[in-house]
PDB file of N, CA and C in Angstrom:
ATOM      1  N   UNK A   1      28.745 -71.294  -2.498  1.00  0.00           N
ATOM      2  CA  UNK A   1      29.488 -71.182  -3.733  1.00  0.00           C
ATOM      3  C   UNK A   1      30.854 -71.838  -3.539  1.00  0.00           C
ATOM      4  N   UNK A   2      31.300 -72.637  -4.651  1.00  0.00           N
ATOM      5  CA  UNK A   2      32.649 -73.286  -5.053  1.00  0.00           C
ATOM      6  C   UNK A   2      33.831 -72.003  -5.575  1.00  0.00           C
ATOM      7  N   UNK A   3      34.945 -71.928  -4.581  1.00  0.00           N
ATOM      8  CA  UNK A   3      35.895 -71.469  -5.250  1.00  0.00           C
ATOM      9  C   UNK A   3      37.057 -72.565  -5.772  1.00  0.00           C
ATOM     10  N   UNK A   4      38.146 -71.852  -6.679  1.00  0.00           N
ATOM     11  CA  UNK A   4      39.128 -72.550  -7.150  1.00  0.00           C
ATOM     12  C   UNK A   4      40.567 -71.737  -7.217  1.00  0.00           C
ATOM     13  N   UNK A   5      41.557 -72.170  -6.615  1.00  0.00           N
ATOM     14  CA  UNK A   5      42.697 -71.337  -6.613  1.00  0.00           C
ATOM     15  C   UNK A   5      43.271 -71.903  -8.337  1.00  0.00           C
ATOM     16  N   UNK A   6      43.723 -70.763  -8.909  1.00  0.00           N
ATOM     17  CA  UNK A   6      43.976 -70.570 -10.108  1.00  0.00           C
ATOM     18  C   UNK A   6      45.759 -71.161  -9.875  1.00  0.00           C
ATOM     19  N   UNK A   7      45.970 -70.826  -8.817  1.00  0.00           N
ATOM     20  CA  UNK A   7      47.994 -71.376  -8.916  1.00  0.00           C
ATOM     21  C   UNK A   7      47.590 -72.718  -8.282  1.00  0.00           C
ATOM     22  N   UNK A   8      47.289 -73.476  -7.228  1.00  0.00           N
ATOM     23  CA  UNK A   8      47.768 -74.671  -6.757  1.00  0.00           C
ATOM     24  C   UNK A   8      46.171 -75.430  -6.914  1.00  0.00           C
ATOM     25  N   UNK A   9      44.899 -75.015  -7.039  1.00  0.00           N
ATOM     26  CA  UNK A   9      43.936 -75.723  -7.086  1.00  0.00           C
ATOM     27  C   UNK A   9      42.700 -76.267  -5.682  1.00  0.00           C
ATOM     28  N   UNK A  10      43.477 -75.453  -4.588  1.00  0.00           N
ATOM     29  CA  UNK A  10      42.505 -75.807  -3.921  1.00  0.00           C
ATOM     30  C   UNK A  10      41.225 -75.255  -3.698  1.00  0.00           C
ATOM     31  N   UNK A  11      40.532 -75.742  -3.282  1.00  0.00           N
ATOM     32  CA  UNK A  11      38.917 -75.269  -3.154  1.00  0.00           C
ATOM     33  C   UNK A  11      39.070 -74.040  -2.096  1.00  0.00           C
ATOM     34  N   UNK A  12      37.487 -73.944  -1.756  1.00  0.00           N
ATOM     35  CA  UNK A  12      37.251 -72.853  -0.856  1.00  0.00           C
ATOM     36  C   UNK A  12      35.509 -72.707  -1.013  1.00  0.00           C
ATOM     37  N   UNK A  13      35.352 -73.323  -0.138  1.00  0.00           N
ATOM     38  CA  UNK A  13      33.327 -72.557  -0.186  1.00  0.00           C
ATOM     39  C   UNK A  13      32.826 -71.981   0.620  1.00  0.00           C
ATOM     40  N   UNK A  14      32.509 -70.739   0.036  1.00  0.00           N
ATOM     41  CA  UNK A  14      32.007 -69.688   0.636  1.00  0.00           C
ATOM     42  C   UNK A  14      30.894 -68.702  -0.168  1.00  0.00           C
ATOM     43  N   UNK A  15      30.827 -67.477   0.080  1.00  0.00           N
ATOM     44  CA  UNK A  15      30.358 -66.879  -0.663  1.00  0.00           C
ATOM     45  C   UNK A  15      31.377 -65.723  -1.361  1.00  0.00           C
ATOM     46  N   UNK A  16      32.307 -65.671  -0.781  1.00  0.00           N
ATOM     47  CA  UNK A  16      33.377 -65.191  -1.219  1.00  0.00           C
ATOM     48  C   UNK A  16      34.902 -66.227  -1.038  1.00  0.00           C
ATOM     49  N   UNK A  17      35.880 -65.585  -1.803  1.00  0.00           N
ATOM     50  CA  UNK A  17      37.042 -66.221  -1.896  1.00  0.00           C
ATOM     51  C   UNK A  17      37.770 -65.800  -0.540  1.00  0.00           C
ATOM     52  N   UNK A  18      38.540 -66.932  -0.093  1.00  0.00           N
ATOM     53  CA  UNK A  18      39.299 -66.173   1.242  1.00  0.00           C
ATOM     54  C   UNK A  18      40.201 -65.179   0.619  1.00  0.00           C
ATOM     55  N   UNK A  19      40.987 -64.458   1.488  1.00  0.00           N
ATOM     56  CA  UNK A  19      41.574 -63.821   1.594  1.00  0.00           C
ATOM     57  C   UNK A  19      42.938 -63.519   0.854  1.00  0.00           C
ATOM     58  N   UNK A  20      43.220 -64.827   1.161  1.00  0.00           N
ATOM     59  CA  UNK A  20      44.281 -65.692   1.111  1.00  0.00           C
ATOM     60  C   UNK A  20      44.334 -67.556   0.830  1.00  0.00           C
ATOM     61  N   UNK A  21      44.775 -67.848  -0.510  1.00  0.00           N
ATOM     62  CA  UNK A  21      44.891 -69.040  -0.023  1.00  0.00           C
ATOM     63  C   UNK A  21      45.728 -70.252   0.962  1.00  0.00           C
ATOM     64  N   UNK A  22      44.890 -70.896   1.505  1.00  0.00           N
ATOM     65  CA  UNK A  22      45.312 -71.817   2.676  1.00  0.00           C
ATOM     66  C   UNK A  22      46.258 -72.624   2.515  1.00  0.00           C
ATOM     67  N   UNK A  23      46.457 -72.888   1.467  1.00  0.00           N
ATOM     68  CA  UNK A  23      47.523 -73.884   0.472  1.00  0.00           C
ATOM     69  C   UNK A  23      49.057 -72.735   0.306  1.00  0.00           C
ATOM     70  N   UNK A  24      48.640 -72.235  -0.791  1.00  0.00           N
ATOM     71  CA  UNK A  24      49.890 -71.878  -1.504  1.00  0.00           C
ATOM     72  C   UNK A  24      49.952 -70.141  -1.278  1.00  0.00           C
ATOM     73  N   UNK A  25      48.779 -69.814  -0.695  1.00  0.00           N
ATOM     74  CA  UNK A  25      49.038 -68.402   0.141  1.00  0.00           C
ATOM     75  C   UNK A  25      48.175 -67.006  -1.386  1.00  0.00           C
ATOM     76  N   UNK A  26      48.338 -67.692  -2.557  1.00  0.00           N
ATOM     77  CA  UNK A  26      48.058 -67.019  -2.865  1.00  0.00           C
ATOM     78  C   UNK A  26      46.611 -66.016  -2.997  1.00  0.00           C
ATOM     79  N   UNK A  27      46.624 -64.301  -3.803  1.00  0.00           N
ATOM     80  CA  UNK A  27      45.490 -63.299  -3.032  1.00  0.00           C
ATOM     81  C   UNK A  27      43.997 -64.129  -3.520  1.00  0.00           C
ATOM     82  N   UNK A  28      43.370 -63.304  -2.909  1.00  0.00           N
ATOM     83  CA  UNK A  28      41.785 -63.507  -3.532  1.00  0.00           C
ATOM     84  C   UNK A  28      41.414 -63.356  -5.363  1.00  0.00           C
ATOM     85  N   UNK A  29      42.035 -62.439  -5.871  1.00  0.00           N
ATOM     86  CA  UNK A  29      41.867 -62.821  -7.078  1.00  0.00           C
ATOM     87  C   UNK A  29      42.371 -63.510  -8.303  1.00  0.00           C
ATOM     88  N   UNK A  30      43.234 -64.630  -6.853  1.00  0.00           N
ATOM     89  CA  UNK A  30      43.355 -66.092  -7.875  1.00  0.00           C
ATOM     90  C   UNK A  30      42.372 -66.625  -8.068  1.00  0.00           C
ATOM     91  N   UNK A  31      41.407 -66.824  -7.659  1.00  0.00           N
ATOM     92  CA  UNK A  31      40.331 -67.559  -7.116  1.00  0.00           C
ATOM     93  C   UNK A  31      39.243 -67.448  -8.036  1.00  0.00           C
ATOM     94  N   UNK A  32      38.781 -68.579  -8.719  1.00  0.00           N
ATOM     95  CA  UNK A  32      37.662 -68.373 -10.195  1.00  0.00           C
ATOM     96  C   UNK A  32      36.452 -68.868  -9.077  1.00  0.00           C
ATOM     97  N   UNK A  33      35.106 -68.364  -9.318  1.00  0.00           N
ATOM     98  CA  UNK A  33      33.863 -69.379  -8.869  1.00  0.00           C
ATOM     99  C   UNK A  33      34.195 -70.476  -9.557  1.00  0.00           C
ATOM    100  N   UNK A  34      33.546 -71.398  -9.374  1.00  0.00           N
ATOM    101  CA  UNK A  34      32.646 -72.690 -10.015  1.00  0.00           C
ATOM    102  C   UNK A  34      31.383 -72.512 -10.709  1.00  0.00           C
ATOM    103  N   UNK A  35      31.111 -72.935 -11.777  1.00  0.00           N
ATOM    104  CA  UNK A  35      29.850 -73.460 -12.320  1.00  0.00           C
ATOM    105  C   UNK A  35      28.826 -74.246 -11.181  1.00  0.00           C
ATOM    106  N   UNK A  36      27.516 -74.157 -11.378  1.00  0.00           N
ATOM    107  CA  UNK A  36      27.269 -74.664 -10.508  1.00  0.00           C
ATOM    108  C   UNK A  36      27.226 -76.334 -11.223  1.00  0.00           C
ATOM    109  N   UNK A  37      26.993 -76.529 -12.299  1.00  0.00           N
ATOM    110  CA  UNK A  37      27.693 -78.107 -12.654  1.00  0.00           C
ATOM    111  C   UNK A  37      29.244 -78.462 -12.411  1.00  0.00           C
ATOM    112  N   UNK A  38      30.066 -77.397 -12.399  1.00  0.00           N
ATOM    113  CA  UNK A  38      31.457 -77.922 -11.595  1.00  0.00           C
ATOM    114  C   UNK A  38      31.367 -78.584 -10.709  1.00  0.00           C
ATOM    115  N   UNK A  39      31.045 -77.416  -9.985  1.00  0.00           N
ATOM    116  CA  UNK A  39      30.478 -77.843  -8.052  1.00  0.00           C
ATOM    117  C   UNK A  39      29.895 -79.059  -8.011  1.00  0.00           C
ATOM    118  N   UNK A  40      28.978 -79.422  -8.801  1.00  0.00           N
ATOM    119  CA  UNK A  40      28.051 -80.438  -8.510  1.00  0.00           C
ATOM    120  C   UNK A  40      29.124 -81.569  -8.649  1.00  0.00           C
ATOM    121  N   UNK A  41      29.808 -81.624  -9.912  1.00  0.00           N
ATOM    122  CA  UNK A  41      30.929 -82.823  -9.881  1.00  0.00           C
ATOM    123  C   UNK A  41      31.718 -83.023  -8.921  1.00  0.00           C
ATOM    124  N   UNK A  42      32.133 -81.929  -8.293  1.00  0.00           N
ATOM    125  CA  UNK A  42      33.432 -81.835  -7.180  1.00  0.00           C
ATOM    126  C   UNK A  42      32.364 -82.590  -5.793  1.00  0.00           C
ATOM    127  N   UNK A  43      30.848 -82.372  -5.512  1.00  0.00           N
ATOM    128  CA  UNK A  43      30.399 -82.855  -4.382  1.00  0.00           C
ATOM    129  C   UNK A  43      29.949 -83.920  -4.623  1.00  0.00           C
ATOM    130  N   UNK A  44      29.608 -84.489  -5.658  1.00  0.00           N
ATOM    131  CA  UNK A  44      28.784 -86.199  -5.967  1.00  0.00           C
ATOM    132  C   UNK A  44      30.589 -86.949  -6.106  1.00  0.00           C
ATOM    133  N   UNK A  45      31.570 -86.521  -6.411  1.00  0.00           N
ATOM    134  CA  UNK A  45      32.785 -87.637  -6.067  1.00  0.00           C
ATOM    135  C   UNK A  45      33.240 -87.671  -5.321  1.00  0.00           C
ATOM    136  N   UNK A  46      32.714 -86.587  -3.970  1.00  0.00           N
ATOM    137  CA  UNK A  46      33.504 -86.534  -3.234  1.00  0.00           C
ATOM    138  C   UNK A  46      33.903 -87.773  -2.642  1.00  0.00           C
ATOM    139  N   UNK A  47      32.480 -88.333  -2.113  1.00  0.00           N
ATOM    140  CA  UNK A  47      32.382 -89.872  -1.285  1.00  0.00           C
ATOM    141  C   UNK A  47      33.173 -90.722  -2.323  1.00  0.00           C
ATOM    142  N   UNK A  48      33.359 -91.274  -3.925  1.00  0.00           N
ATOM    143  CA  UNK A  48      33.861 -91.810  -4.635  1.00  0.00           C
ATOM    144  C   UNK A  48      35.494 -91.696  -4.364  1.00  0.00           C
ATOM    145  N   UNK A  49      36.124 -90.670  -4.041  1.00  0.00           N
ATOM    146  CA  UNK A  49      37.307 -90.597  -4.423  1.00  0.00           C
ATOM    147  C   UNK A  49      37.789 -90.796  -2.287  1.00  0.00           C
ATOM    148  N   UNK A  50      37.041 -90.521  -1.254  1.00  0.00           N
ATOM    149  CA  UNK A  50      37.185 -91.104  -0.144  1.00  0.00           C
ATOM    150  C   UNK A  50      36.868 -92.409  -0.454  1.00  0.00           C
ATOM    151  N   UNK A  51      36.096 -93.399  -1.181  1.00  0.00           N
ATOM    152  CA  UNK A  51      36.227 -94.655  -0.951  1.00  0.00           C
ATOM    153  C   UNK A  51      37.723 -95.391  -1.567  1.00  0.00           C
ATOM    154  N   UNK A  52      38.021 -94.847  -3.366  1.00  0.00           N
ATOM    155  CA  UNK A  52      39.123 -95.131  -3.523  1.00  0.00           C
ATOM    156  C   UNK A  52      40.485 -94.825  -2.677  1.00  0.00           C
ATOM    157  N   UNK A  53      40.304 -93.809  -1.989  1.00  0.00           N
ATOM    158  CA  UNK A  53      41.862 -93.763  -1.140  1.00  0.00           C
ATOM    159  C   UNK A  53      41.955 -95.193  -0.315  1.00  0.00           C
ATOM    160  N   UNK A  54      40.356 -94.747   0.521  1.00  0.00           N
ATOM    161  CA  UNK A  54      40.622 -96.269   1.195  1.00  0.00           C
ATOM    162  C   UNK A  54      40.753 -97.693   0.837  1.00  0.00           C
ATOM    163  N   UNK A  55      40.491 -98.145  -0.185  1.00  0.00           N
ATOM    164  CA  UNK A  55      41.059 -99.004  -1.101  1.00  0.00           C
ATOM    165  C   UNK A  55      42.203 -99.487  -1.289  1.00  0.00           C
ATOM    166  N   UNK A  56      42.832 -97.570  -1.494  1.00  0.00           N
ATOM    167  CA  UNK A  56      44.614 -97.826  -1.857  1.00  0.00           C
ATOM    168  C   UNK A  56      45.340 -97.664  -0.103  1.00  0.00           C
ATOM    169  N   UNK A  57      44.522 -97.655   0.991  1.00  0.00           N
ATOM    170  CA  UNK A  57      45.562 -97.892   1.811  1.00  0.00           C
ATOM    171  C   UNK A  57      45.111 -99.295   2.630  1.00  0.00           C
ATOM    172  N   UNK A  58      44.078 -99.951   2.002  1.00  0.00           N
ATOM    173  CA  UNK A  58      43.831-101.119   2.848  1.00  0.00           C
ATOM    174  C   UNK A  58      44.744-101.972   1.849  1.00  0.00           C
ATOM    175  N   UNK A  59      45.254-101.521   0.514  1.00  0.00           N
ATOM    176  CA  UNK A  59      45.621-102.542  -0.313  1.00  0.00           C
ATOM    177  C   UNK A  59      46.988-102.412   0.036  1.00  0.00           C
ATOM    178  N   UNK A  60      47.604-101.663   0.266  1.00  0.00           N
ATOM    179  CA  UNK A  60      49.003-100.928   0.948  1.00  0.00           C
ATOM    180  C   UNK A  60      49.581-102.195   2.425  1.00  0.00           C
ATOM    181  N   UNK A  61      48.435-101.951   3.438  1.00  0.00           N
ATOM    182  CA  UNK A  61      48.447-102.755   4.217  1.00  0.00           C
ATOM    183  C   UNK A  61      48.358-104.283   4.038  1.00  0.00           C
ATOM    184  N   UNK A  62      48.170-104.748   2.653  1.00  0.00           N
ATOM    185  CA  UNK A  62      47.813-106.285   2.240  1.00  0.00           C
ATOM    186  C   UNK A  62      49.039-106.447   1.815  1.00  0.00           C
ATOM    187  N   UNK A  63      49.727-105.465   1.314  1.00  0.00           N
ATOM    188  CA  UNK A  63      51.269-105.392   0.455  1.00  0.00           C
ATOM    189  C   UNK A  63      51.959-106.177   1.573  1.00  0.00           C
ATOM    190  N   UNK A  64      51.777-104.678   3.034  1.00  0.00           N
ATOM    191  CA  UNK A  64      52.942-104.552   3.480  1.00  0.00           C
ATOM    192  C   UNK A  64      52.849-106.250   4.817  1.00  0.00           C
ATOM    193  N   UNK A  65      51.213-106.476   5.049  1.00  0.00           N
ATOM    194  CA  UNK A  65      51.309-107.820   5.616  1.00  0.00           C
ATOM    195  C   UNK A  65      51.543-109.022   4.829  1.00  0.00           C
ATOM    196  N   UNK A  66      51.720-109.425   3.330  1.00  0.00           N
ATOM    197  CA  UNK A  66      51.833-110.130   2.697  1.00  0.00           C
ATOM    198  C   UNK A  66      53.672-110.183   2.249  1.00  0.00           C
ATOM    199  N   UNK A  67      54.421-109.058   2.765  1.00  0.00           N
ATOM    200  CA  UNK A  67      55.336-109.107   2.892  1.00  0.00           C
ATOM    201  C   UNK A  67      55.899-109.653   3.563  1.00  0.00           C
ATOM    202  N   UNK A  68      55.826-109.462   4.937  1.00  0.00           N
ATOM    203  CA  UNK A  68      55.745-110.561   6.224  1.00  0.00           C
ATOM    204  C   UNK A  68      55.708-111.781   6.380  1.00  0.00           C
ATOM    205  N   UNK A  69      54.520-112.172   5.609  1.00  0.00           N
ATOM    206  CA  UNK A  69      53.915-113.429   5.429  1.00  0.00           C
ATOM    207  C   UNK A  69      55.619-114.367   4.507  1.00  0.00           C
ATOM    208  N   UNK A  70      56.093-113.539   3.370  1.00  0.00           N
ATOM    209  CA  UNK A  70      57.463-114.267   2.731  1.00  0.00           C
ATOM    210  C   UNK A  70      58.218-114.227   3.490  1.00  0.00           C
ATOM    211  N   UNK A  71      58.561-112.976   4.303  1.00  0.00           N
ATOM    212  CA  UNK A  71      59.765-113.202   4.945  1.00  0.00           C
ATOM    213  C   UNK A  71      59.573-114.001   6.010  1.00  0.00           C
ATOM    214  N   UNK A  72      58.561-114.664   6.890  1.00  0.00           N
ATOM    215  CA  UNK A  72      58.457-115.746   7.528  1.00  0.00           C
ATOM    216  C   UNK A  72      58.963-116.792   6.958  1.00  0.00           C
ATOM    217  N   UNK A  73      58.313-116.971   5.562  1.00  0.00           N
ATOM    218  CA  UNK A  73      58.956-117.745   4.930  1.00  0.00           C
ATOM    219  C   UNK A  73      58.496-119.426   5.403  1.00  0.00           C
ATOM    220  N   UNK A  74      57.398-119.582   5.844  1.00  0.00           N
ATOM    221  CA  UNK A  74      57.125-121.239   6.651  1.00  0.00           C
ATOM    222  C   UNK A  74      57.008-122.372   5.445  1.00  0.00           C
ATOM    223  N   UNK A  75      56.874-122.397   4.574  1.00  0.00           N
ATOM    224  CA  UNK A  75      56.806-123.232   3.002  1.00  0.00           C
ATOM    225  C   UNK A  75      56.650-122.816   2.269  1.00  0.00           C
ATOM    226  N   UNK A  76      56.769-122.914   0.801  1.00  0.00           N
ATOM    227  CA  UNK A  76      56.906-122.994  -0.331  1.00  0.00           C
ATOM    228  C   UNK A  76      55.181-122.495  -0.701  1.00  0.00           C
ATOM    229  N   UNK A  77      54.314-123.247  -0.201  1.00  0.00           N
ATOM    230  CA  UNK A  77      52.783-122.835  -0.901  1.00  0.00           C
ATOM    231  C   UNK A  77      52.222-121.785  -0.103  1.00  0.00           C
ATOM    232  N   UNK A  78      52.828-121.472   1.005  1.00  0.00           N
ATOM    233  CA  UNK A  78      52.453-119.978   1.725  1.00  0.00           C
ATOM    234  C   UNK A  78      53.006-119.159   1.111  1.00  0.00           C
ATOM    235  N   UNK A  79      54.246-119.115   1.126  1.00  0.00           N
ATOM    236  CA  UNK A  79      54.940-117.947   0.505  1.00  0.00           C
ATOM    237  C   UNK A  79      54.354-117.643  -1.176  1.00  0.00           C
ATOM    238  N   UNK A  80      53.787-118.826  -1.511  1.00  0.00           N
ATOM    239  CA  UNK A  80      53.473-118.443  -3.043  1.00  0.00           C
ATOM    240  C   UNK A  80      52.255-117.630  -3.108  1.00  0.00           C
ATOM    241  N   UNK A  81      51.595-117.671  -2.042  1.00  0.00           N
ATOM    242  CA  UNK A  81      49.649-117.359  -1.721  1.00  0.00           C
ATOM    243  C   UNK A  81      50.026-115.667  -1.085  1.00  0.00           C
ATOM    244  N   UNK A  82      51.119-115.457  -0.486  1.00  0.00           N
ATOM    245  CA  UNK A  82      51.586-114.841  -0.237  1.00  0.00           C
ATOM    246  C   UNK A  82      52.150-113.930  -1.169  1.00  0.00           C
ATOM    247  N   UNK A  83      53.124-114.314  -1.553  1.00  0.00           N
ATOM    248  CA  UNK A  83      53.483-113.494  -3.059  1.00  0.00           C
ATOM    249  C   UNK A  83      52.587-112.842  -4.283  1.00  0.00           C
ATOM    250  N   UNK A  84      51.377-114.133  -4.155  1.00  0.00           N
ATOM    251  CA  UNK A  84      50.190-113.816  -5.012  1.00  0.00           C
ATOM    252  C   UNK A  84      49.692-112.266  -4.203  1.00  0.00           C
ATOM    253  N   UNK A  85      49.034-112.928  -3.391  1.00  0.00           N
ATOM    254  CA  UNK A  85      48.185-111.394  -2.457  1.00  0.00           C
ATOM    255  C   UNK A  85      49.149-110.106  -2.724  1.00  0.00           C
ATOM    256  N   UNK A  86      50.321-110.147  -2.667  1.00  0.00           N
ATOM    257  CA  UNK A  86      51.115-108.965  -2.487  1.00  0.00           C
ATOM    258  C   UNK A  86      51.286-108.296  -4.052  1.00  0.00           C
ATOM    259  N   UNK A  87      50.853-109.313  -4.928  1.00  0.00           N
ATOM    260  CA  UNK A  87      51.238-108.596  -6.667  1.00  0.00           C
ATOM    261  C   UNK A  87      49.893-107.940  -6.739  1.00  0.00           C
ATOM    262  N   UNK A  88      48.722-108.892  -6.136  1.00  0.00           N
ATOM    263  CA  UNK A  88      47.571-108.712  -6.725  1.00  0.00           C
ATOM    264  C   UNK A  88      46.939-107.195  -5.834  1.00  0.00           C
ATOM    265  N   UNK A  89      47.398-106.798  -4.564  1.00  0.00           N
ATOM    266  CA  UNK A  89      47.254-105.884  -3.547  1.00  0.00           C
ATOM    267  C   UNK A  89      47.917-104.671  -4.182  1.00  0.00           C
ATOM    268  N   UNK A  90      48.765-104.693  -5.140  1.00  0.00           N
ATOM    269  CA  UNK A  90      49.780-103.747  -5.623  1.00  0.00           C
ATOM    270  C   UNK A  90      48.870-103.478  -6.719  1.00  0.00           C
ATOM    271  N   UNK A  91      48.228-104.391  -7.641  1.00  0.00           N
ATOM    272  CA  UNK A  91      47.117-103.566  -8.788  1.00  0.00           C
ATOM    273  C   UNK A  91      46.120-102.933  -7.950  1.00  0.00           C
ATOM    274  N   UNK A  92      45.095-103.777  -7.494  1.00  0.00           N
ATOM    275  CA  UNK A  92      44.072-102.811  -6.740  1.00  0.00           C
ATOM    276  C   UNK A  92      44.721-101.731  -6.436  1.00  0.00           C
ATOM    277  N   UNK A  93      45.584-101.610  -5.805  1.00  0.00           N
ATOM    278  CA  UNK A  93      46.305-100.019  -5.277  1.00  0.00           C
ATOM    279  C   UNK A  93      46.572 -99.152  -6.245  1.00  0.00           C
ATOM    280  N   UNK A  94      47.341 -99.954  -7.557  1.00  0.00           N
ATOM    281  CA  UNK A  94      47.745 -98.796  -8.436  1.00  0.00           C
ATOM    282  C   UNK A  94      46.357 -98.394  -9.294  1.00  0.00           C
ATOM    283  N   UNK A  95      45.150 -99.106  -9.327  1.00  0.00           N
ATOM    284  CA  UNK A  95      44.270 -98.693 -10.152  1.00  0.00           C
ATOM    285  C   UNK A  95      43.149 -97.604  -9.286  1.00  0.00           C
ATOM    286  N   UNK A  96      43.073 -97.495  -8.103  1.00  0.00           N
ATOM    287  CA  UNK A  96      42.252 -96.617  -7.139  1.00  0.00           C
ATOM    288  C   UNK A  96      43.261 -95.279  -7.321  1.00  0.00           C
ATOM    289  N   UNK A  97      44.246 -95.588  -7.673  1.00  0.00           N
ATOM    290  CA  UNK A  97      45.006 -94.330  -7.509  1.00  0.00           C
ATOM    291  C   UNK A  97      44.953 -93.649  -8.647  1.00  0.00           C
ATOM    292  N   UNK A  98      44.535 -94.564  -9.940  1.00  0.00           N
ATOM    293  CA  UNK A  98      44.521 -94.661 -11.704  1.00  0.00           C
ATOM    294  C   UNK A  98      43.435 -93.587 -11.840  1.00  0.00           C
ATOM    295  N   UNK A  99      42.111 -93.698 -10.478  1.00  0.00           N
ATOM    296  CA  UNK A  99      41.163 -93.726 -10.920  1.00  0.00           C
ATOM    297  C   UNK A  99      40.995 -92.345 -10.464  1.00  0.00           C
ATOM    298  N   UNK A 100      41.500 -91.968  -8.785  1.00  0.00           N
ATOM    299  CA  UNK A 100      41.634 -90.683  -8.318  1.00  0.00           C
ATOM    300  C   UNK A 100      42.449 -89.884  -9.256  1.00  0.00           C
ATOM    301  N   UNK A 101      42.914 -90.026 -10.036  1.00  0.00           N
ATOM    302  CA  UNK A 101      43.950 -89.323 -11.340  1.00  0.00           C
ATOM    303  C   UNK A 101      43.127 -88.704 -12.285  1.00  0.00           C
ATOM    304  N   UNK A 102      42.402 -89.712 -12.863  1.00  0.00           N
ATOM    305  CA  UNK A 102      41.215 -89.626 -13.884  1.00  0.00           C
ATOM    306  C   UNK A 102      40.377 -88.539 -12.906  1.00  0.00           C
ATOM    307  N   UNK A 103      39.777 -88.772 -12.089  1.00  0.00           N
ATOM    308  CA  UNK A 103      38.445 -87.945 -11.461  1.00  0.00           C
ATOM    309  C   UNK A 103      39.078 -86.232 -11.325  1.00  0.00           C
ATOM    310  N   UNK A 104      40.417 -86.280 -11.080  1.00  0.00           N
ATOM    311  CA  UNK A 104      41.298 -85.037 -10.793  1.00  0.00           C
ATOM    312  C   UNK A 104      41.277 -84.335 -11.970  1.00  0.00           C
ATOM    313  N   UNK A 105      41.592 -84.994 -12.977  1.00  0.00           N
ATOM    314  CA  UNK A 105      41.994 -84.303 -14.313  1.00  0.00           C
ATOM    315  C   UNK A 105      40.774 -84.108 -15.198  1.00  0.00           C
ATOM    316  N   UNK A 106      39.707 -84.674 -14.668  1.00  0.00           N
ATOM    317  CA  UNK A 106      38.482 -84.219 -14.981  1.00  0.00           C
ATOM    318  C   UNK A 106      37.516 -83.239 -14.075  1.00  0.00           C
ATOM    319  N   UNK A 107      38.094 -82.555 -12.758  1.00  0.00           N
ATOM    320  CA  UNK A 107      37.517 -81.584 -12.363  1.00  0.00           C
ATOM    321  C   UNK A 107      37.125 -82.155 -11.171  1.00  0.00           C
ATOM    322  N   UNK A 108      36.849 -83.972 -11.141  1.00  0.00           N
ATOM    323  CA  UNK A 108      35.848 -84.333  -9.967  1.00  0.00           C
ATOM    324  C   UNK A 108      36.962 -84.784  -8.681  1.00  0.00           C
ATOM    325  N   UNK A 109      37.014 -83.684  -7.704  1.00  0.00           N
ATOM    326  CA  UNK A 109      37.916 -84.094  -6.411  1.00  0.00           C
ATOM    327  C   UNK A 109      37.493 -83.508  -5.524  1.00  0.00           C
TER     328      UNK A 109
END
């Protein structure tokens, strides 16, 4: 069974609610079950919303090496291919993050 802390939101599966939550401390009867179609959403995105993180930190790393790449600074058409990668590394990033937002505010995390 899926639990849900009612103050900060974190999970808990068990057959009962802990004790205590692990997060924000609060008792056991913060804690709502899940539907078992909740649950089901929260475990089929799980893998979805681990692939988008990694997305937003390989795109992070394209930022932060495409940064590099200008401040080397070796010509004019590097630095521009460069500049490109680093705008275009900054959408992919902000939209995986767009998307983990969406899946959150719809229950699936």
């Amino acid at each position: 069974m899926l639990w849900r802390c009612t103050v900060c939101g974190m999970l808990h599966e068990g057959d009962a609610p802990p004790e205590k939550c692990p997060k924000c401390g609060a008792p056991a009867e913060k804690f709502v079950a899940l539907t078992e179609e909740e649950a089901q959403k929260i475990y089929t995105s799980d893998r979805t919303n681990d692939i988008h993180m990694e997305i937003a930190t390989l795109a992070a790393k394209i930022v932060k090496l495409a940064q590099e790449g200008i401040d080397i600074n070796l010509d004019p058409p590097c630095v521009s291919l460069f500049k490109q990668a680093k705008d275009e590394a900054w959408v992919i990033k902000l939209r995986s993050k767009a998307e983990i937002a969406g899946h959150a505010s719809r229950g699936k995390w």
